[in-house]
Protein backbone atom coordinates (compact mmCIF):
# COMPACT_ATOMS: atom_id res chain seq x y z
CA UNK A 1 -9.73 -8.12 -8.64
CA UNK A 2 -6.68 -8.18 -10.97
CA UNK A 3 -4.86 -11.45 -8.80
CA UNK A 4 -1.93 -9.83 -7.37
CA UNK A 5 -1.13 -12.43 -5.22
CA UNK A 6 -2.22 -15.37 -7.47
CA UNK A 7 -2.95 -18.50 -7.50
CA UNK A 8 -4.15 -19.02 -3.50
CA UNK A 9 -5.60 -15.25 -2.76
CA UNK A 10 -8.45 -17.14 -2.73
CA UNK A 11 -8.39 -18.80 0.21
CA UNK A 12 -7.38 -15.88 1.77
CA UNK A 13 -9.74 -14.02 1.18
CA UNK A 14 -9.72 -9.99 2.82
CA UNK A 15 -6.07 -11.16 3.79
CA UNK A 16 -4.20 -10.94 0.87
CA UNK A 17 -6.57 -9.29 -1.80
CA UNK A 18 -5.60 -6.66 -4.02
CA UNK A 19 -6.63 -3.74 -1.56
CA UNK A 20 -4.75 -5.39 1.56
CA UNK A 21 -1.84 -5.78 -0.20
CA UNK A 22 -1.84 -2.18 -1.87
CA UNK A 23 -2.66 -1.32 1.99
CA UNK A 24 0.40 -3.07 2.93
CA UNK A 25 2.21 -1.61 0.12
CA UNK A 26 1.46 1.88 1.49
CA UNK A 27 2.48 1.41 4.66
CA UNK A 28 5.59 0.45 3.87
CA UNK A 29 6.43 3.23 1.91
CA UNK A 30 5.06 5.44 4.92
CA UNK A 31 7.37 3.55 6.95
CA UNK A 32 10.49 3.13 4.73
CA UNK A 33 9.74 7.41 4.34
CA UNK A 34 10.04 8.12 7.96
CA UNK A 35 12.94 6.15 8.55
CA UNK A 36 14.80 8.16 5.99
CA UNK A 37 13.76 11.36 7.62
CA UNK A 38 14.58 9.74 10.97
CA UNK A 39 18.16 9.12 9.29
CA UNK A 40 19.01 12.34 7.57
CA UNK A 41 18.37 11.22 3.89
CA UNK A 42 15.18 12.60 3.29
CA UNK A 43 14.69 16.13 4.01
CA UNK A 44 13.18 16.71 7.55
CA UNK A 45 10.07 18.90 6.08
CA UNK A 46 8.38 15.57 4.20
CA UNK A 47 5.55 14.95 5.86
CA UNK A 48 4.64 11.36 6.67
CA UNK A 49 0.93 11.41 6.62
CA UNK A 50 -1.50 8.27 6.62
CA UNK A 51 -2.82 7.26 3.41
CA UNK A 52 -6.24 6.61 2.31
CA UNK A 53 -7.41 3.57 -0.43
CA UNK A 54 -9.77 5.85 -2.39
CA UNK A 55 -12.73 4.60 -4.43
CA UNK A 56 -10.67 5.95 -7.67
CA UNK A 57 -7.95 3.21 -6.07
CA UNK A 58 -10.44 0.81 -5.85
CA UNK A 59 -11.84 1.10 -9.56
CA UNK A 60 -8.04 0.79 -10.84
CA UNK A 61 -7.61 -2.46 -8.95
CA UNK A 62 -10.33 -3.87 -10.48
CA UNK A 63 -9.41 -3.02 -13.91
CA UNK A 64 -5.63 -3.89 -13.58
């Protein structure tokens, strides 16, 4: 875990880790994405799927 949240994550633990907070991170940008479309700013044919943490995800975390 590369501490993205340090010093403290630790008593947090599964809460603010490096994967919830990239979690978080992506669902903001889902959001923030479909609020644009909602608004006329980004094109109506961008698709706002979910988004998956993949293992490749996972291995950068722990490296970064």
């Amino acid at each position: 875990m590369s501490g993205l949240l340090q010093p403290g994550s630790h008593r947090a633990a599964g809460l603010v880790d490096d994967e919830a907070v990239l979690g978080a991170m992506l669902r903001v940008e889902r959001a923030w994405t479909a609020a644009g479309v909602r608004a006329g700013v980004v094109p109506a044919g961008v698709e706002v799927g979910e988004v998956e943490i993949s293992a490749a995800d996972r291995a950068a975390l722990a490296i970064a």
